[in-house]
C-alpha atoms as a PDB file:
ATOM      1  CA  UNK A   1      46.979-116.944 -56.571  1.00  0.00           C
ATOM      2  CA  UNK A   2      45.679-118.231 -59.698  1.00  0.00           C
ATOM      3  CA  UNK A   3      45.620-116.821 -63.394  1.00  0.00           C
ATOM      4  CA  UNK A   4      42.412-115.323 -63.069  1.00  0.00           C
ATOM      5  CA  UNK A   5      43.474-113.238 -59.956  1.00  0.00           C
ATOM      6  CA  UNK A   6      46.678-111.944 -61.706  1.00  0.00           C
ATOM      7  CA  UNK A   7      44.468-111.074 -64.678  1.00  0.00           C
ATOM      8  CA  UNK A   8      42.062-108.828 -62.294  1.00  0.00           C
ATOM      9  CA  UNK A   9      44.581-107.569 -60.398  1.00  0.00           C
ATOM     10  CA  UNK A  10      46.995-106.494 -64.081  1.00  0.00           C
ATOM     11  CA  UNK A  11      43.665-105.066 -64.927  1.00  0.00           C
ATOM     12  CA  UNK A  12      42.886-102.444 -62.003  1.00  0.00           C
ATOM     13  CA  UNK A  13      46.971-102.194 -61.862  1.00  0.00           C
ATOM     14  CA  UNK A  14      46.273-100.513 -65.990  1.00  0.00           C
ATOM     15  CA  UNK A  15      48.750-103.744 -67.375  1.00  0.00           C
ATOM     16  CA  UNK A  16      48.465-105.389 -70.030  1.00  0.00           C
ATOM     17  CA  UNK A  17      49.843-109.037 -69.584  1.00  0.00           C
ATOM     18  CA  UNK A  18      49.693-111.498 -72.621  1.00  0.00           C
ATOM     19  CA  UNK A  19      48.822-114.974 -71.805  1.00  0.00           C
ATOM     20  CA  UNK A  20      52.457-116.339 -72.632  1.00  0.00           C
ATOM     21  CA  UNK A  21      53.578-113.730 -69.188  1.00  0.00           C
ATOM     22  CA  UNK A  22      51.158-115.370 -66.851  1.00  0.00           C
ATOM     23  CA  UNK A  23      52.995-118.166 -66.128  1.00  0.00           C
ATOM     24  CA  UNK A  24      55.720-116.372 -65.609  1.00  0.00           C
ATOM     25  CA  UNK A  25      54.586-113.502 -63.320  1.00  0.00           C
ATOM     26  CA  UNK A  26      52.535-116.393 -61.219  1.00  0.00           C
ATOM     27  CA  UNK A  27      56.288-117.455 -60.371  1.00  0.00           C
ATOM     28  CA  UNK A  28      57.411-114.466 -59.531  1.00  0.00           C
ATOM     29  CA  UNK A  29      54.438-113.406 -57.355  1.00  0.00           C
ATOM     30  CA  UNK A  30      54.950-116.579 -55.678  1.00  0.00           C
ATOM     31  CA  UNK A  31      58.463-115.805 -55.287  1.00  0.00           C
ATOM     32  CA  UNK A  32      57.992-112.226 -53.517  1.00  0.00           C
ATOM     33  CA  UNK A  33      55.206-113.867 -51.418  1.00  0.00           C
ATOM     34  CA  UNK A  34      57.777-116.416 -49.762  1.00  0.00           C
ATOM     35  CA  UNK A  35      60.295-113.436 -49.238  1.00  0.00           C
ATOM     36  CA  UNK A  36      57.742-111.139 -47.584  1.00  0.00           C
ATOM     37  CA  UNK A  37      56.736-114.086 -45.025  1.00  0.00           C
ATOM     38  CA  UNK A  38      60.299-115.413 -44.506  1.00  0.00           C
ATOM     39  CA  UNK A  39      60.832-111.664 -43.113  1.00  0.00           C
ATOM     40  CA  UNK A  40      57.839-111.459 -41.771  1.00  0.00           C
ATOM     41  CA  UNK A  41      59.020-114.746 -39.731  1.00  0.00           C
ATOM     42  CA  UNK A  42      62.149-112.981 -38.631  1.00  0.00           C
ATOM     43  CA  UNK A  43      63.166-113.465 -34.940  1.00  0.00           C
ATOM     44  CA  UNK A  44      63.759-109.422 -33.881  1.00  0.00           C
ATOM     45  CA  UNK A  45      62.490-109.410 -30.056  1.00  0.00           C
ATOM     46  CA  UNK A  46      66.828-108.592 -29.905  1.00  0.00           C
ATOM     47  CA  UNK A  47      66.485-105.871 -31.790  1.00  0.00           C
ATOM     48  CA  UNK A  48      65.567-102.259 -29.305  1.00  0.00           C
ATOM     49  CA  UNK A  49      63.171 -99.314 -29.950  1.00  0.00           C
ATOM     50  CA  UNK A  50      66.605 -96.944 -29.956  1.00  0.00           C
ATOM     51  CA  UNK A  51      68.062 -99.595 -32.697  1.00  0.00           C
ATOM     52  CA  UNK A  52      64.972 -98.715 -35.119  1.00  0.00           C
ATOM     53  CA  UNK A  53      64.817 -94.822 -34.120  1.00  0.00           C
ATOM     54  CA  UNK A  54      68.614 -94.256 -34.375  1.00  0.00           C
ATOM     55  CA  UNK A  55      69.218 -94.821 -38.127  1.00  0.00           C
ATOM     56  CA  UNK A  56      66.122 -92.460 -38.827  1.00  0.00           C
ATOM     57  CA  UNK A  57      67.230 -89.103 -37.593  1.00  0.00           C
ATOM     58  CA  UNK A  58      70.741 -87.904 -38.348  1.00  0.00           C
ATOM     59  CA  UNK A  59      72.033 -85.210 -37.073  1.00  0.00           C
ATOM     60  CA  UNK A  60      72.389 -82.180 -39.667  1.00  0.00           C
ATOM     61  CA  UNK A  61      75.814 -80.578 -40.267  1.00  0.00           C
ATOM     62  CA  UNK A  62      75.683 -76.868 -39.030  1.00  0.00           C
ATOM     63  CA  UNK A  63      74.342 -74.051 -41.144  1.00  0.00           C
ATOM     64  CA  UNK A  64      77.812 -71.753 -41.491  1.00  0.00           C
ATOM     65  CA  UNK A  65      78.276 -69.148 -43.882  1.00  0.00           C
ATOM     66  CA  UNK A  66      81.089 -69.004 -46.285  1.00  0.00           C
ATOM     67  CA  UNK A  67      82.305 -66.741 -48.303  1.00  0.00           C
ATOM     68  CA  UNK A  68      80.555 -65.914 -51.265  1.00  0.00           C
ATOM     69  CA  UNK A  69      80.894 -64.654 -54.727  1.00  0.00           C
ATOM     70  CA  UNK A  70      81.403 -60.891 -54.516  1.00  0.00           C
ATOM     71  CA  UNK A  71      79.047 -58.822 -57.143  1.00  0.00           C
ATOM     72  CA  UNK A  72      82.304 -57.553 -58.881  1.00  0.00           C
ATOM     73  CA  UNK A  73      83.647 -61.357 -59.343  1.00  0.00           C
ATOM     74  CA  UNK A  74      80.029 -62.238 -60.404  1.00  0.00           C
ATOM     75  CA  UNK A  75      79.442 -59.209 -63.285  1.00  0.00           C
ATOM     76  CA  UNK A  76      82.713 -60.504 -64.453  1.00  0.00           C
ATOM     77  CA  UNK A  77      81.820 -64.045 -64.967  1.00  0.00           C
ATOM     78  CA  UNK A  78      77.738 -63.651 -65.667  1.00  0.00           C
ATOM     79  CA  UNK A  79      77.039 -63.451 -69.191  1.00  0.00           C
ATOM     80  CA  UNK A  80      73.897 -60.981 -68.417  1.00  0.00           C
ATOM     81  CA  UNK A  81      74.709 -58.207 -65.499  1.00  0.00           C
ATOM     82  CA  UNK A  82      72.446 -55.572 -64.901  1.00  0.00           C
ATOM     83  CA  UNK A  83      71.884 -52.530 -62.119  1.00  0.00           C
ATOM     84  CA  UNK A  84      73.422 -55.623 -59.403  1.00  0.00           C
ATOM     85  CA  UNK A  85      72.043 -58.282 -60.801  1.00  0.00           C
ATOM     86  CA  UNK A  86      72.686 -61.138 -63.361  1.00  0.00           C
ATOM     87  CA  UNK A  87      69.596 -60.957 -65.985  1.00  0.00           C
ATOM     88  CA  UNK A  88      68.381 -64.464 -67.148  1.00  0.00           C
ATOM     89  CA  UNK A  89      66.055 -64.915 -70.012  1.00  0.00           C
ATOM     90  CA  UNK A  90      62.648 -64.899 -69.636  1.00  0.00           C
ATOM     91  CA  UNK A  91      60.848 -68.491 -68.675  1.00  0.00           C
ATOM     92  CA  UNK A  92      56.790 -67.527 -68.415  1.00  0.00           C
ATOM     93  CA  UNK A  93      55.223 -65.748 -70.802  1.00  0.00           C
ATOM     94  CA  UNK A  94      52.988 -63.490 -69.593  1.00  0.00           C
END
């Protein structure tokens, strides 16, 4: 990649790169290159379907239900109770 390819790419990206950060950000794009084809080059014909799938899906603890606040414990610690329910201030105006 040379400068005038970082420049049009900074530009559709919405950057704004000043010419002493070209040199610079050249490097670094260089840099990220290498590291995306050195794993890209990575040997994984070892490595199984089940390997990849297993560390997606995890298996979900069990829904129980616990005990709760009680209303009485609740009116006591709510600053706003009302009729059975805690009253919060109003967010939309209508």
């Amino acid at each position: 990649m040379d400068e005038k390819e970082l420049k049009n790419i900074a530009h559709l990206a919405k950057l704004n790169i000043e010419d002493k950060e070209v040199s610079s950000m050249l490097n670094d794009f260089s840099r990220i290159v290498q590291y995306v084809d050195e794993i890209k080059n990575l040997d994984t014909t070892s490595v199984g379907d089940d390997e990849i799938y297993e560390q997606i899906f995890y298996e979900l603890r069990k829904d129980l239900a616990e005990n709760g606040l009680k209303r009485d414990d609740l009116a006591k610690i709510a600053p706003s109770y009302e009729n059975g329910y805690v009253v919060v201030p109003k967010v939309i105006e209508t």
